[in-house]
N, C-alpha and C. Protein backbone atom coordinates (compact mmCIF):
# COMPACT_ATOMS: atom_id res chain seq x y z
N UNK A 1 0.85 -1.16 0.00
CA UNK A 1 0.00 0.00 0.00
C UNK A 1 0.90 1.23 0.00
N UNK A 2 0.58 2.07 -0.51
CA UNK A 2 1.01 3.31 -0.88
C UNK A 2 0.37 4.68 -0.60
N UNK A 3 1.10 5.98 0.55
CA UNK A 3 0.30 6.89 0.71
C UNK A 3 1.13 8.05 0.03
N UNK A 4 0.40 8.75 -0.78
CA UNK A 4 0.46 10.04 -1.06
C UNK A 4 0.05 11.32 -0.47
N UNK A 5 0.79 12.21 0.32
CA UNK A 5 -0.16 12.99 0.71
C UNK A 5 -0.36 14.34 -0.16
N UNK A 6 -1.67 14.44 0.11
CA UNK A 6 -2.05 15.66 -0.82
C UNK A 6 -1.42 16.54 -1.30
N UNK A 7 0.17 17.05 -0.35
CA UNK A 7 0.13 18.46 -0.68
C UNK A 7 1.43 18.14 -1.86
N UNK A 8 1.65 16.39 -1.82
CA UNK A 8 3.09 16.12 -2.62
C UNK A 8 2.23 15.93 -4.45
N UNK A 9 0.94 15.73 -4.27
CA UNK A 9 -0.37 15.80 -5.53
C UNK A 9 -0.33 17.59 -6.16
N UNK A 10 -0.51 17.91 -5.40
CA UNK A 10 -0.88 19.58 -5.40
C UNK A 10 0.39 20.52 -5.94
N UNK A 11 1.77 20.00 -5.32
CA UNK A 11 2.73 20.20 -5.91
C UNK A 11 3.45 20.17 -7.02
N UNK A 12 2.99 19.38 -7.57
CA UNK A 12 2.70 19.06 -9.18
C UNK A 12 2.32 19.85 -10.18
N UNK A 13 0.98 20.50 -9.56
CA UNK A 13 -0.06 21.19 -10.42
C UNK A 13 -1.15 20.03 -10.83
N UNK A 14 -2.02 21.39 -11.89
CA UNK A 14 -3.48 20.28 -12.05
C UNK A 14 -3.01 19.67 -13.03
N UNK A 15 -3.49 18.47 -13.05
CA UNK A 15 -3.15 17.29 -13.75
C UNK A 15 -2.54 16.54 -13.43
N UNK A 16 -2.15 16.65 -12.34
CA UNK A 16 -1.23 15.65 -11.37
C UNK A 16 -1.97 14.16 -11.10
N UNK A 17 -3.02 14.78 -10.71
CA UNK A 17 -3.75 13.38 -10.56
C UNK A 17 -4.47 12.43 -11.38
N UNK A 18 -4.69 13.22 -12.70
CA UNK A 18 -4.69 12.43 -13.61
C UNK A 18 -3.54 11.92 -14.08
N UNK A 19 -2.55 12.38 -14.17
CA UNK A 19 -1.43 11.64 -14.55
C UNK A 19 -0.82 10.52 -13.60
N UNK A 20 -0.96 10.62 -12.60
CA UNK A 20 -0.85 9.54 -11.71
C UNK A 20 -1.61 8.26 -11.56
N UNK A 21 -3.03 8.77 -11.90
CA UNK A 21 -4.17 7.58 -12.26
C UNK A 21 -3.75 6.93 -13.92
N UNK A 22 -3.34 7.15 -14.82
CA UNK A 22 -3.23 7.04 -15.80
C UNK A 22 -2.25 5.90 -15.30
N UNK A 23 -0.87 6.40 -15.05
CA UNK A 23 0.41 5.69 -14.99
C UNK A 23 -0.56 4.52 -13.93
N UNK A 24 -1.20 4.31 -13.03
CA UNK A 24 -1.69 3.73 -12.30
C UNK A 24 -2.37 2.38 -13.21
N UNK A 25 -3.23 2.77 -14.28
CA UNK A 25 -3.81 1.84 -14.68
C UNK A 25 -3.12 1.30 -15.57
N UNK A 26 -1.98 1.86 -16.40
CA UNK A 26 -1.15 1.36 -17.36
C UNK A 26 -0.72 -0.14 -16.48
N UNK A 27 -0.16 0.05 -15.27
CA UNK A 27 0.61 -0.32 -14.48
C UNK A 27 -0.29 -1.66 -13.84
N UNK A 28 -1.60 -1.48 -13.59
CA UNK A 28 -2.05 -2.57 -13.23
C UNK A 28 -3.38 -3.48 -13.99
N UNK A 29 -3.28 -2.74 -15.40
CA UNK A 29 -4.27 -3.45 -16.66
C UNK A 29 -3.58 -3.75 -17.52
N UNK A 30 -1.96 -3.75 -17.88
CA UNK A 30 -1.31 -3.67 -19.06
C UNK A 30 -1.15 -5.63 -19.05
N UNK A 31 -0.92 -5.43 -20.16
CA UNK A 31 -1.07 -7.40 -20.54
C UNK A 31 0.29 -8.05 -20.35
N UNK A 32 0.98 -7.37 -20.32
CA UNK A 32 2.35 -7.85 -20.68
C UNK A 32 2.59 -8.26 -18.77
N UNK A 33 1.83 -9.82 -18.50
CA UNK A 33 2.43 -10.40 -17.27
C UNK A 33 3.76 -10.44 -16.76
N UNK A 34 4.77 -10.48 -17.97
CA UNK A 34 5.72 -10.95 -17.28
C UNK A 34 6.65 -9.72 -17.13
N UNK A 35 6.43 -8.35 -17.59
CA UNK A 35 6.66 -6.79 -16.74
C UNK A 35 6.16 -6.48 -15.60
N UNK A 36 4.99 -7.14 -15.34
CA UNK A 36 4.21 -6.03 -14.55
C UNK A 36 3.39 -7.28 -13.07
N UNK A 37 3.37 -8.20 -13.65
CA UNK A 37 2.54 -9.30 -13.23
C UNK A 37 0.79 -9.07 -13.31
N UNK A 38 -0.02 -9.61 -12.70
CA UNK A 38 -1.21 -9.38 -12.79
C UNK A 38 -1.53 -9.01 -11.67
N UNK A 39 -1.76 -7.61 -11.36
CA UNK A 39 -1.88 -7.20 -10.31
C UNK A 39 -4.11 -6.58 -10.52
N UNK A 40 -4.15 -5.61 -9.07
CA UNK A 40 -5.56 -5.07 -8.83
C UNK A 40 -4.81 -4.05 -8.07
N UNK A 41 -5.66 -3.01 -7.68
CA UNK A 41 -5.60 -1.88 -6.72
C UNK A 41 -6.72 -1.32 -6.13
N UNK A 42 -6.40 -0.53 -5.04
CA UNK A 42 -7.57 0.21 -4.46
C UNK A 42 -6.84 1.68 -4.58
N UNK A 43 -7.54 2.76 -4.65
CA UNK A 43 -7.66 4.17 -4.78
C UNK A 43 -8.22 4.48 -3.81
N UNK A 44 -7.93 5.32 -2.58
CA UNK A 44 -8.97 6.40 -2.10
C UNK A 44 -8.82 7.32 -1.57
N UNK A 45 -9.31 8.53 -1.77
CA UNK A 45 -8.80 9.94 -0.59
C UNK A 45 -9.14 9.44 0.56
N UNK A 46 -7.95 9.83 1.22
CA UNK A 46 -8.02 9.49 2.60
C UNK A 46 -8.16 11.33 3.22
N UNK A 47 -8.74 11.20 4.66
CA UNK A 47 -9.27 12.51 5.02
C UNK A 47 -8.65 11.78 6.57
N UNK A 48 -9.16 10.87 6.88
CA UNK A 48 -8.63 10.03 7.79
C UNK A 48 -7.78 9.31 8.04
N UNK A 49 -6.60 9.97 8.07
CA UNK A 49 -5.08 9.31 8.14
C UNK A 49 -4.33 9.94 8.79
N UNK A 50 -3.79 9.33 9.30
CA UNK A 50 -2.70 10.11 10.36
C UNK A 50 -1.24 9.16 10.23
N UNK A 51 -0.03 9.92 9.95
CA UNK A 51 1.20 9.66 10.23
C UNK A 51 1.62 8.62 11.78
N UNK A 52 2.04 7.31 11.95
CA UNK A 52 2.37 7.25 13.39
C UNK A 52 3.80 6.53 13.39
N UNK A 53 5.03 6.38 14.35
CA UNK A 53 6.00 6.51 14.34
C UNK A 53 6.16 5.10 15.26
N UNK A 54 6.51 3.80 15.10
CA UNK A 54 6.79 3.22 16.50
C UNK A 54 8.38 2.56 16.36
N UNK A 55 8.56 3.14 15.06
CA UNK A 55 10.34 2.32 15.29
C UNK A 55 10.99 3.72 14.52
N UNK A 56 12.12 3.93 14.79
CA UNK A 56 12.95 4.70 14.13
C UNK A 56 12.87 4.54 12.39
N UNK A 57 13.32 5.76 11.68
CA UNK A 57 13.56 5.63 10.59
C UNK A 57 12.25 4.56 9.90
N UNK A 58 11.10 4.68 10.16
CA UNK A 58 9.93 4.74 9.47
C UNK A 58 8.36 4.95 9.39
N UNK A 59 7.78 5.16 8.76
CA UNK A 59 6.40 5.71 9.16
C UNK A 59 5.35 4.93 9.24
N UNK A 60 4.74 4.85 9.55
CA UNK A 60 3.08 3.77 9.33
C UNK A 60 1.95 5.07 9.37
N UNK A 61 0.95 4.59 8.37
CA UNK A 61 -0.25 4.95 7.84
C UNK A 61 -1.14 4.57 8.73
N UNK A 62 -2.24 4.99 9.47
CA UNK A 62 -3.35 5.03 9.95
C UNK A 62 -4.31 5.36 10.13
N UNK A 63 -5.10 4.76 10.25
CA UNK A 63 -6.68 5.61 9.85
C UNK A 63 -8.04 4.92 9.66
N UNK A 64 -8.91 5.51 9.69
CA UNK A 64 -10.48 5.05 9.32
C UNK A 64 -9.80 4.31 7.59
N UNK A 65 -9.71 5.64 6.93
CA UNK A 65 -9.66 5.49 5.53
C UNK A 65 -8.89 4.52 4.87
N UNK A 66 -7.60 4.65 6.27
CA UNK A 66 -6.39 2.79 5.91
C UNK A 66 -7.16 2.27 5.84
N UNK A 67 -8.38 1.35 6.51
CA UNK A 67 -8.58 0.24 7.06
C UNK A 67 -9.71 0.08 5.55
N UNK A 68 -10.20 1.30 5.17
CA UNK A 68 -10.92 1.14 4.02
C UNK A 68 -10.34 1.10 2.53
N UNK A 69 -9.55 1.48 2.67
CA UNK A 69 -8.35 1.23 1.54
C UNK A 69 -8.23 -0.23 1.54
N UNK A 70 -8.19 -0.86 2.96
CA UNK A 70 -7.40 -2.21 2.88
C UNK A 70 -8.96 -3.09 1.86
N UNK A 71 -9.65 -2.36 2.92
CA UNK A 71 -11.05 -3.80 2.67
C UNK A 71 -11.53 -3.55 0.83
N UNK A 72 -11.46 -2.14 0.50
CA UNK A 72 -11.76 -2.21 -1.08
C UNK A 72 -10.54 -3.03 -2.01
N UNK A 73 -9.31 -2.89 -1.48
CA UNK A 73 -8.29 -3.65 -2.14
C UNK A 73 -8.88 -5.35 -2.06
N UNK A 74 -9.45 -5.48 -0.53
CA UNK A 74 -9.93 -6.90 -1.06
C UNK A 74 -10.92 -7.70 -2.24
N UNK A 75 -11.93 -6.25 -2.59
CA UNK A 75 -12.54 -6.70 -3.75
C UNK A 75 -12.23 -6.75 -4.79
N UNK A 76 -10.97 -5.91 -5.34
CA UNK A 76 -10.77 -5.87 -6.33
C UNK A 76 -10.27 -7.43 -7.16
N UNK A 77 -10.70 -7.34 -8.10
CA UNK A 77 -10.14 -8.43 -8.82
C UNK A 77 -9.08 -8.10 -9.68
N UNK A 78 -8.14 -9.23 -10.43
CA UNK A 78 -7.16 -8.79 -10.67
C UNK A 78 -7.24 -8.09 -12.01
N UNK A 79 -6.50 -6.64 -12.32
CA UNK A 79 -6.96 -5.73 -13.03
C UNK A 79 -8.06 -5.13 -13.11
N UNK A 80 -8.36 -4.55 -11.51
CA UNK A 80 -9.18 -3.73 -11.32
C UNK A 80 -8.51 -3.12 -10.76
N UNK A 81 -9.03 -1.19 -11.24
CA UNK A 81 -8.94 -0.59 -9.91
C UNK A 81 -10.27 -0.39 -9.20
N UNK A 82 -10.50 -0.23 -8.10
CA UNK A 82 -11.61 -0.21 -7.42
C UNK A 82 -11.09 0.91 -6.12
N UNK A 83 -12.21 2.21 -6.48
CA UNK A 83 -11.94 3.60 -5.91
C UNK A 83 -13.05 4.05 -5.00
N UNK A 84 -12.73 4.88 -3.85
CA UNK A 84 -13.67 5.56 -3.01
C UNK A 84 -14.21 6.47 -3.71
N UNK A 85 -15.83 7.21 -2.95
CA UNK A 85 -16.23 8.31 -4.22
C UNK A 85 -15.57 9.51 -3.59
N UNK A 86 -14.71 9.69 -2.43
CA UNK A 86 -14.05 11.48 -2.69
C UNK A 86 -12.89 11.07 -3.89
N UNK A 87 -12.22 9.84 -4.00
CA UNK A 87 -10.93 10.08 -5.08
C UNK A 87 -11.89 10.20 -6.47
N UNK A 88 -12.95 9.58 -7.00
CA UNK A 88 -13.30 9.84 -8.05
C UNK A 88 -13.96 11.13 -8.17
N UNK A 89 -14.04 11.97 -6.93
CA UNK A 89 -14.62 13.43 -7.68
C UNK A 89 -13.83 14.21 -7.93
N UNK A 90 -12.38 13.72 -6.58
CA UNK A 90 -11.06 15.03 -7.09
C UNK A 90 -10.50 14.43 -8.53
N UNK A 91 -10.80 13.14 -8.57
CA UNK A 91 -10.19 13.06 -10.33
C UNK A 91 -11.20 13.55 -11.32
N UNK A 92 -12.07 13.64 -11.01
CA UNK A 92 -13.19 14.35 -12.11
C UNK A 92 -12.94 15.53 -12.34
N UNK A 93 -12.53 16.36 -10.89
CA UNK A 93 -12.37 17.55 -11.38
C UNK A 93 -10.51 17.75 -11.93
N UNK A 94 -9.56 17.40 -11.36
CA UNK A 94 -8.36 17.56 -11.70
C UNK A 94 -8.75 17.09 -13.14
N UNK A 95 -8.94 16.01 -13.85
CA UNK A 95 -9.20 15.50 -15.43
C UNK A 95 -9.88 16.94 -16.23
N UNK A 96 -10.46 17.61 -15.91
CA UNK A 96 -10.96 19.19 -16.78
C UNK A 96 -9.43 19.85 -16.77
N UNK A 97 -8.70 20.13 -15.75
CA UNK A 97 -7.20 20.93 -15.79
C UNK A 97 -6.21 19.81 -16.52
N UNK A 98 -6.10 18.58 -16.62
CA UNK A 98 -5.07 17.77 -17.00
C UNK A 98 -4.68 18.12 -18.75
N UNK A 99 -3.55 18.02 -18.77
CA UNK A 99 -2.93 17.86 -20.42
C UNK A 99 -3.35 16.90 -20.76
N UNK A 100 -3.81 16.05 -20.41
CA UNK A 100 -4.26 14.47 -20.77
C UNK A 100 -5.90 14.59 -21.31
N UNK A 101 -5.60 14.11 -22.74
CA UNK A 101 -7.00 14.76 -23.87
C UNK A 101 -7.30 13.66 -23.55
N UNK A 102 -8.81 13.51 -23.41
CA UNK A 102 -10.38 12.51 -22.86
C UNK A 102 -9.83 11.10 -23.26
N UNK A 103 -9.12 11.02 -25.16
CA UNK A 103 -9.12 10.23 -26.02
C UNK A 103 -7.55 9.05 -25.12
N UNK A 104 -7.15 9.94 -24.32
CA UNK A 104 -6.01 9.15 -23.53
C UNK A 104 -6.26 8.74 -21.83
N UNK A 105 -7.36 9.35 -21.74
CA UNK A 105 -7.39 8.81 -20.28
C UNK A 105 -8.87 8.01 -20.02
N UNK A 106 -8.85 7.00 -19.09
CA UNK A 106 -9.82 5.91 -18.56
C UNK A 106 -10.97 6.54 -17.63
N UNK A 107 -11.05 7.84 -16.98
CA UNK A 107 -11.39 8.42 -16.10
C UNK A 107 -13.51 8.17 -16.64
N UNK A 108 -13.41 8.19 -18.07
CA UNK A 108 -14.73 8.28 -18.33
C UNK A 108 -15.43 6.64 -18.36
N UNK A 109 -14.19 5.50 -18.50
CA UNK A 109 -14.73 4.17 -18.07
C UNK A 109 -14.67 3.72 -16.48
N UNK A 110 -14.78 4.95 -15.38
CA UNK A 110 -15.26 4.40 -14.35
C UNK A 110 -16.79 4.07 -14.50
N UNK A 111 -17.02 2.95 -13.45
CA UNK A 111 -18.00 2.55 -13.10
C UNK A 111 -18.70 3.06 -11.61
N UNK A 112 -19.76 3.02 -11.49
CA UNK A 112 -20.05 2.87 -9.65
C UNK A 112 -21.21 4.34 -10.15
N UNK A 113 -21.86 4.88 -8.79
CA UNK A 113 -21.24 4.07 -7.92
C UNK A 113 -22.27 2.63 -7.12
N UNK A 114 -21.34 1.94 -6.61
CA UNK A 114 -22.24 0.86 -6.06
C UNK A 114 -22.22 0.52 -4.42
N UNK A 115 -23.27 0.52 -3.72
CA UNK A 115 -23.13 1.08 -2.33
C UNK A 115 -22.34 -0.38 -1.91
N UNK A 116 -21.53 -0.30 -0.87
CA UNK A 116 -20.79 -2.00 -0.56
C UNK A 116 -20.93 -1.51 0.94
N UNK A 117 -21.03 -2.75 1.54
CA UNK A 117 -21.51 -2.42 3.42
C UNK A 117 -19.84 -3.40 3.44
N UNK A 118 -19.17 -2.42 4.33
CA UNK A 118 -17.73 -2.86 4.69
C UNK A 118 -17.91 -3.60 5.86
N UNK A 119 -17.26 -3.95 6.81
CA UNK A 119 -17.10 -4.53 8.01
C UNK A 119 -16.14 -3.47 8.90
N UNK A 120 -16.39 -3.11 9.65
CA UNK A 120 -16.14 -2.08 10.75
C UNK A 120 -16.75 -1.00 10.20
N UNK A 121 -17.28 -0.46 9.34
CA UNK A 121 -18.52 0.70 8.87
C UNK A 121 -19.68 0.39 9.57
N UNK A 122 -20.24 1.75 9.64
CA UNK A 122 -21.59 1.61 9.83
C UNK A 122 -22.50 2.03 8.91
N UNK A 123 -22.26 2.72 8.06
CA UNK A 123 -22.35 2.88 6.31
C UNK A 123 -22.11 2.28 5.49
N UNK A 124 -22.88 2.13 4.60
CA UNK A 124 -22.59 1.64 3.47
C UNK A 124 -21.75 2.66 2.74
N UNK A 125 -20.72 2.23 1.37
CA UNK A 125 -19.79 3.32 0.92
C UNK A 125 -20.17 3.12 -0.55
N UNK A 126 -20.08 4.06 -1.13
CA UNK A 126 -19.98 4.04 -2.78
C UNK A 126 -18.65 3.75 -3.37
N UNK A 127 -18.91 3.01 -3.98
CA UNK A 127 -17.45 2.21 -4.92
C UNK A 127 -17.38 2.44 -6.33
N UNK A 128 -16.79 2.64 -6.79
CA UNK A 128 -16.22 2.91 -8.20
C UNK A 128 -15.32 2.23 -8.28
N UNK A 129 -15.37 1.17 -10.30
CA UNK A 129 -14.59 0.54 -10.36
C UNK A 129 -14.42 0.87 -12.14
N UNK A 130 -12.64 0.52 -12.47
CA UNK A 130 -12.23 0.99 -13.56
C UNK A 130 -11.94 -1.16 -14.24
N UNK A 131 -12.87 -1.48 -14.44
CA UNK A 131 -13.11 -2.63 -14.67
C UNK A 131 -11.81 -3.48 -15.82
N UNK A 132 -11.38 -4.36 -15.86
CA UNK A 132 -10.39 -5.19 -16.67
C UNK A 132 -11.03 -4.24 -18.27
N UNK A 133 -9.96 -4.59 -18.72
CA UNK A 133 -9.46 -4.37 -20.51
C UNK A 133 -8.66 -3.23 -20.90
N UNK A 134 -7.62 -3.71 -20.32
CA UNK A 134 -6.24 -2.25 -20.86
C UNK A 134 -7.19 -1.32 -20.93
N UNK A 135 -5.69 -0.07 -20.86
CA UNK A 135 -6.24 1.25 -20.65
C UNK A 135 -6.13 2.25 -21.88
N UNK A 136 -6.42 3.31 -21.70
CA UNK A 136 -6.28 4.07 -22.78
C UNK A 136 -5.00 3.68 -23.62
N UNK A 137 -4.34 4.18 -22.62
CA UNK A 137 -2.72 3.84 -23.31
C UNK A 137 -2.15 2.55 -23.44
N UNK A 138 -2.31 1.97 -23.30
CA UNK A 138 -1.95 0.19 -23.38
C UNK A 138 -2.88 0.20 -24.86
N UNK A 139 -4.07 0.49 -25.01
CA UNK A 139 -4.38 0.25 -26.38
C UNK A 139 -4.13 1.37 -27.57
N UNK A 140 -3.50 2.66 -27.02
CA UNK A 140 -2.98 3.31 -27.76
C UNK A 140 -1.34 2.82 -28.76
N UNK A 141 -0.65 2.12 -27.64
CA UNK A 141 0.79 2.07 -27.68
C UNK A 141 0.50 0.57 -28.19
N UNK A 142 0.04 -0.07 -27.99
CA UNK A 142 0.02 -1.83 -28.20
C UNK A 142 -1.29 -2.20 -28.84
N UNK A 143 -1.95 -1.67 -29.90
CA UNK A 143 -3.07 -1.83 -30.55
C UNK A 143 -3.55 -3.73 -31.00
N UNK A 144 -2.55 -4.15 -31.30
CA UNK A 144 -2.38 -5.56 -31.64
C UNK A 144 -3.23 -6.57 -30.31
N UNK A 145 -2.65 -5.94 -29.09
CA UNK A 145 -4.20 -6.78 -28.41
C UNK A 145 -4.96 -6.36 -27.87
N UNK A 146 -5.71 -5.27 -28.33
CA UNK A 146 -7.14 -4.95 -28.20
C UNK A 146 -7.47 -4.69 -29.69
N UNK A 147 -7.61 -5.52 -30.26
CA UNK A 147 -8.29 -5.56 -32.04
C UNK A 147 -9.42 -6.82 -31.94
């Protein structure tokens, strides 16, 4: 698992986060197993995370939003991403500022949302999912297997 925090997104500029989702799905829909393996992911703004420290020289992630990160990573299947709905609205809106033209990015084949009742929630959550079949760019760059 992997945390980004916002202000290292923001630092970037707009389009940051589309370009990061992009490289994201290249990375875990691209066909070529034996680069990349066959992986899945989970996406989500976290609001609920906190930095905590218990050994020298490293950090641990914690939070409501960890623990929901963890449990959507469990649905995903392999070559999915499967996203919370605050990350799919800041990518909705960062995707209007991105250099990245519609015709190159996946952002418009999300799915969701679909309410999923987690275990330690007391809510149900909306899920968004960027479902199997290479991505923009995997069928831009490698046309031969998506024909």
């Amino acid at each position: 698992m992997y945390y980004v925090p916002e202000f290292v997104i923001e630092s970037h500029g707009g389009g940051a986060l589309s370009k990061l989702f992009l490289e994201l799905c290249y990375v875990v829909q691209e066909e070529d197993e034996a680069a990349f393996g066959k992986t899945k992911a989970a996406v989500a703004y976290c609001s609920d995370a906190y930095e905590v420290t218990f050994q020298k020289g490293t950090e641990d992630i914690y939070g409501k939003d960890i623990d929901l990160t963890a449990r959507l990573a469990s649905t995903a299947c392999k070559g999915e991403i499967i996203m919370n709905e605050p990350f799919v609205e800041r990518l909705h809106a960062d995707s209007k500022v991105s250099s990245i033209s519609p015709a190159d990015s996946d952002v418009s084949k999300i799915t969701g949302p679909q309410r999923t009742r987690f275990k330690g929630f007391e809510e149900d959550v909306n899920v968004y999912k960027l479902p199997i079949g290479g991505t923009a760019l995997s069928r831009q760059n490698y046309p031969r297997y998506f024909t």
